[in-house]
Protein backbone atom coordinates (compact mmCIF):
# COMPACT_ATOMS: atom_id res chain seq x y z
CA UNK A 1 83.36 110.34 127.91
CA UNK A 2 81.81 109.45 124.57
CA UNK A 3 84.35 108.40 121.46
CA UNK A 4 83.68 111.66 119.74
CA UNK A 5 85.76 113.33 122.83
CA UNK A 6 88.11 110.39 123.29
CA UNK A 7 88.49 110.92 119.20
CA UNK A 8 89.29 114.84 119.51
CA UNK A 9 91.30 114.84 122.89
CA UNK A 10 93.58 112.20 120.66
CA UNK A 11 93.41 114.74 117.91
CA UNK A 12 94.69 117.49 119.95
CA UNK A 13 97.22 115.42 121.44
CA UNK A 14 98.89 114.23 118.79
CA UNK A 15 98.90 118.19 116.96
CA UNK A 16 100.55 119.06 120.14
CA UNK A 17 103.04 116.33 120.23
CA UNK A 18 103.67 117.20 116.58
CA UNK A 19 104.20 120.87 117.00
CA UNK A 20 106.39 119.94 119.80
CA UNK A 21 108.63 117.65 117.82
CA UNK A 22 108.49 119.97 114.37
CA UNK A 23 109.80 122.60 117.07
CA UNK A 24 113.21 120.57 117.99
CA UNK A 25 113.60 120.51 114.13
CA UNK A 26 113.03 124.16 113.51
CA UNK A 27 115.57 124.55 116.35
CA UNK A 28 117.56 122.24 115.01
CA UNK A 29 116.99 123.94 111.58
CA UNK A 30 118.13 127.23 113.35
CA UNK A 31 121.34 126.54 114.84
CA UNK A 32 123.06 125.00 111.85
CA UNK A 33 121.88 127.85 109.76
CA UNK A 34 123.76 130.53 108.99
CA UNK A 35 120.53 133.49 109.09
CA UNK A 36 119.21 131.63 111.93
CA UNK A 37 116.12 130.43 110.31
CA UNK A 38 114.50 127.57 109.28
CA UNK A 39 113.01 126.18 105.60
CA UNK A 40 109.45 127.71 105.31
CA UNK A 41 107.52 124.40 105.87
CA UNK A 42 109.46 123.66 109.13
CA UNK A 43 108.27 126.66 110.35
CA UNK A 44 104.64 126.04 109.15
CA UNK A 45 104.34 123.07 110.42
CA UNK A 46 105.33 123.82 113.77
CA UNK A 47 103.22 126.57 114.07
CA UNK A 48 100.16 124.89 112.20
CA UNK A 49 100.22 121.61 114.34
CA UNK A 50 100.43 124.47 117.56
CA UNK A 51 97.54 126.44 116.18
CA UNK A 52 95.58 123.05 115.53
CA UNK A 53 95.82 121.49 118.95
CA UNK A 54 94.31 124.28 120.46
CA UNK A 55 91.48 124.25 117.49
CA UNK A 56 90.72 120.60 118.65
CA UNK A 57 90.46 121.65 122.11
CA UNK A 58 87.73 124.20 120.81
CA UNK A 59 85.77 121.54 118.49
CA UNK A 60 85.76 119.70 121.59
CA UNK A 61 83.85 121.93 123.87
CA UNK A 62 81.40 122.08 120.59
CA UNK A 63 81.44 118.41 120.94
CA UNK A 64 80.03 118.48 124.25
CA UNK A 65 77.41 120.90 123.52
CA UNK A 66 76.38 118.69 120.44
CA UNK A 67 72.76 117.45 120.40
CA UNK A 68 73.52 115.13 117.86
CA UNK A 69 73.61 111.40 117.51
CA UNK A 70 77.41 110.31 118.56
CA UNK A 71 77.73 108.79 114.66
CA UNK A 72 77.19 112.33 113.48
CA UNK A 73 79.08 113.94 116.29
CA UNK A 74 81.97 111.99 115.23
CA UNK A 75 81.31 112.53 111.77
CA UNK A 76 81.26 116.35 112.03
CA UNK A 77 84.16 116.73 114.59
CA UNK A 78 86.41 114.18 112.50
CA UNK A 79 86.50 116.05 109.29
CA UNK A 80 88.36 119.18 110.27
CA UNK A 81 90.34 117.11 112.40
CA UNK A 82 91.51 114.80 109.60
CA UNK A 83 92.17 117.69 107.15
CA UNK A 84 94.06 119.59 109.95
CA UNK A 85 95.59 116.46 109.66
CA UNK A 86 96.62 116.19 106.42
CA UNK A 87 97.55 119.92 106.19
CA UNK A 88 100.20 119.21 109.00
CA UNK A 89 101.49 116.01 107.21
CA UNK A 90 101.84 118.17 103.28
CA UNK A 91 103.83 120.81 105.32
CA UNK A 92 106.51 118.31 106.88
CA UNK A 93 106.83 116.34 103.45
CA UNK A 94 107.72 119.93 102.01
CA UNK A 95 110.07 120.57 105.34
CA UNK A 96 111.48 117.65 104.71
CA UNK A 97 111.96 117.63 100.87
CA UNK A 98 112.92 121.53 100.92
CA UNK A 99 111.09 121.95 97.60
CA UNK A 100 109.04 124.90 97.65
CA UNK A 101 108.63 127.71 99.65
CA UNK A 102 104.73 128.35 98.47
CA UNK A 103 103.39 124.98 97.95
CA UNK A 104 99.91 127.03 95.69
CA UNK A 105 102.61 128.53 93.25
CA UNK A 106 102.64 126.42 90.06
CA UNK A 107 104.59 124.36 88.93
CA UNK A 108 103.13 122.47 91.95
CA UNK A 109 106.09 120.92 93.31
CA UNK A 110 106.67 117.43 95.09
CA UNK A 111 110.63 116.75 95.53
CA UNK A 112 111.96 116.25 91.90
CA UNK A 113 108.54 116.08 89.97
CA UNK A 114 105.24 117.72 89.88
CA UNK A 115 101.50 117.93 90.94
CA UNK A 116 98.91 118.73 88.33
CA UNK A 117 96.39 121.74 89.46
CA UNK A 118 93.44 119.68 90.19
CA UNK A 119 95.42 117.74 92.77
CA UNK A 120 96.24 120.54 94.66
CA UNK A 121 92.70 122.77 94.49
CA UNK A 122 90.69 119.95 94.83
CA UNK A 123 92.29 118.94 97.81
CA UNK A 124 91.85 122.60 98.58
CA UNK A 125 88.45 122.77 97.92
CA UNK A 126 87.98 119.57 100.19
CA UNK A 127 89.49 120.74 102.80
CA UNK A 128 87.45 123.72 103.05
CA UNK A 129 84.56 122.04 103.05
CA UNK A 130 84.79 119.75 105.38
CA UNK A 131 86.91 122.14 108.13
CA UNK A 132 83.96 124.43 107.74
CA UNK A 133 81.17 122.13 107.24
CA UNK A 134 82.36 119.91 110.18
CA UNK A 135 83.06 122.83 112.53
CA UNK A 136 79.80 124.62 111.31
CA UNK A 137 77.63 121.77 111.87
CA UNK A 138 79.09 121.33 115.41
CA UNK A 139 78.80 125.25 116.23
CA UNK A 140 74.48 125.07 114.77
CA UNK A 141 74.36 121.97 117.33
CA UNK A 142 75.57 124.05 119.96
CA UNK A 143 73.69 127.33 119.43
CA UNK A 144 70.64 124.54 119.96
CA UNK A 145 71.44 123.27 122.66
CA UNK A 146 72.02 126.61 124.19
CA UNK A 147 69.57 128.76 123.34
């Protein structure tokens, strides 16, 4: 198994240890409340790190289809991995703050203070990039090796 698998089999592991965790606090979240629900980025977060274990799982089988030098394979499978990543970790800092409800609705809110615009859509705008650059450049490599 080369490092690029070892590298998204960790991935997926750890979004799936995540969900499971963010899902004893949504429970937790639950019971004490009194409309049985849970603050919005509880809920997100849970469900995201879900959603994002089984995505790794899927970059994965593109990673063993990849024709690729590893270094590239890595490259390409690690950069929606880290975002997914870092999207998880911006939804439990906003579970755990309980400060917005819509973390793209200005004002841009972090606990107490504020984000400025070009924080938040150039992460955005990274993000996108390199979840669909990464994944895209794995999904070409597979089509090659394929067809």
């Amino acid at each position: 198994m080369g490092i690029a698998e070892k590298m998204t089999l960790v991935f997926s592991g750890s979004f799936l240890l995540v969900g499971l965790l963010t899902g004893v606090w949504k429970y937790a979240e639950i019971a004490r409340s009194e409309s049985a629900s849970a603050s919005p980025y509880v809920d997100i977060a849970h469900r995201a790190s879900l959603l994002y274990a089984f995505a790794s799982l899927v970059i994965l089988h593109f990673v063993q289809l990849s024709p690729y030098a590893e270094w590239m394979t890595i490259s390409f499978a690690a950069m929606p991995q880290i975002f997914f990543a870092l999207a998880i970790l911006t939804y439990v800092i906003h579970g755990f703050l309980k400060d917005t409800d819509n973390q793209l609705r200005k004002p841009y809110r972090l606990g107490r203070g504020t984000l400025p615009g070009w924080v938040i859509h150039g992460f955005m705008v990274l993000l996108i990039l390199a979840e669909i650059g990464g994944f895209l450049a794995l999904f070409v490599g597979a089509m090659q090796t394929i067809f």
